[in-house]
Protein backbone atom coordinates (compact mmCIF):
# COMPACT_ATOMS: atom_id res chain seq x y z
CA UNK A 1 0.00 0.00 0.00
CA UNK A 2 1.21 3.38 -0.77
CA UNK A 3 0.24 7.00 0.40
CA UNK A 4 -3.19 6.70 1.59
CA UNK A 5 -3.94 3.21 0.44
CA UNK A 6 -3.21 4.36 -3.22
CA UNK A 7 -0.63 1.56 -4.64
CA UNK A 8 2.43 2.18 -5.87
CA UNK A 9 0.58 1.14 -9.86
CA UNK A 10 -2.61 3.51 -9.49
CA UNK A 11 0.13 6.71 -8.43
CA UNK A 12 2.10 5.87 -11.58
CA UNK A 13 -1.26 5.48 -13.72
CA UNK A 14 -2.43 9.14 -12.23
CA UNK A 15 1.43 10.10 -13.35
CA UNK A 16 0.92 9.28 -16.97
CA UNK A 17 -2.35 10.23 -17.82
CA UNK A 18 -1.22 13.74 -16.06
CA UNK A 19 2.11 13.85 -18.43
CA UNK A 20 -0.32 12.68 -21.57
CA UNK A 21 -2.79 15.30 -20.79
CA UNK A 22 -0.58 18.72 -20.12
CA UNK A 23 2.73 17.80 -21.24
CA UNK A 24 6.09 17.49 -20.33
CA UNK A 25 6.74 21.46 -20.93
CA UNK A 26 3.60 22.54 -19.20
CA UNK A 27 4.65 20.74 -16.15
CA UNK A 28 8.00 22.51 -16.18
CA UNK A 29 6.39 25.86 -16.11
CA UNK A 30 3.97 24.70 -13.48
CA UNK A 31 7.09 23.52 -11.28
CA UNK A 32 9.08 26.97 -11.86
CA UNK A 33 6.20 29.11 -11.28
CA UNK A 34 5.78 27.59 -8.31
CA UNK A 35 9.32 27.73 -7.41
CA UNK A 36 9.20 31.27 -7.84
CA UNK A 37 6.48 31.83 -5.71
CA UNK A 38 7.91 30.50 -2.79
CA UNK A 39 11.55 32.10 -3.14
CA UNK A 40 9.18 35.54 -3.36
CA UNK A 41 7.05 34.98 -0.07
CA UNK A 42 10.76 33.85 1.58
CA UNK A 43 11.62 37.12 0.67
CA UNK A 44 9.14 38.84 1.46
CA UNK A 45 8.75 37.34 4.76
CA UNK A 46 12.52 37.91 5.58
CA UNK A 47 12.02 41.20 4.58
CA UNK A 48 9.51 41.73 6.99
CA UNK A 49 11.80 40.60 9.41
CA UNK A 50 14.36 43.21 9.15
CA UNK A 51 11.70 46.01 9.15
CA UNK A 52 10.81 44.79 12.83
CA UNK A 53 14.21 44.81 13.92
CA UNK A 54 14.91 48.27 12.77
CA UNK A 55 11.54 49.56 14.13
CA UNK A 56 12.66 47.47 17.76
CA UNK A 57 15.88 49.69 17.59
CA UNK A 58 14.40 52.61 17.09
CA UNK A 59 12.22 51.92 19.92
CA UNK A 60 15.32 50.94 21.88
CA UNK A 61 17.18 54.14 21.10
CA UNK A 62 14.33 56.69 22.39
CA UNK A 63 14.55 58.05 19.14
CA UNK A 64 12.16 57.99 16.47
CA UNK A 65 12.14 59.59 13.06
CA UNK A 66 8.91 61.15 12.43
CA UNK A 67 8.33 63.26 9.33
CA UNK A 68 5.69 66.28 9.15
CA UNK A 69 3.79 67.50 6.40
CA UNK A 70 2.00 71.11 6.96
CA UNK A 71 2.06 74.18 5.79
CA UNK A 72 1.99 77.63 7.85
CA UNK A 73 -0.57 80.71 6.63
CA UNK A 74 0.03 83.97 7.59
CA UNK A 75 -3.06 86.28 7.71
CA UNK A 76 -2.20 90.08 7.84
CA UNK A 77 -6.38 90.81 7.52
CA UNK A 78 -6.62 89.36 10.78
CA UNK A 79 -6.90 91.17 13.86
């Protein structure tokens, strides 16, 4: 018995008539796609990571960078 109580015979079977239907070429597409994906979210994940540990030091240091937008209006009709 194999994974689930599939046999070893019905897995290669399910392997064939997948190659037969898509193709060899398709497949290799499918499996670097999907290689890509994953190397992506790993960086993307690690990534997030490092912006933690900068915000932690920041927090550590007392200091944090803060940037204002606004602009000032003088009125001379005011009294």
């Amino acid at each position: 018995m194999g994974f689930g109580g599939i046999s070893p015979w019905s897995l290669l079977l399910i392997l064939l008539i997948v190659v037969m239907i898509f193709g060899t070429k398709r497949l290799k597409n499918v499996g670097g796609d999907l290689g890509g994906a994953i190397k992506n979210f790993k960086k993307s994940m690690s990534d997030g990571d490092k912006a933690a540990e900068e915000k932690k030091q920041l927090d550590k240091d007392g200091k944090v960078n803060r940037v204002v937008d606004a602009e000032v209006s003088k009125d001379k009709d005011k009294v």
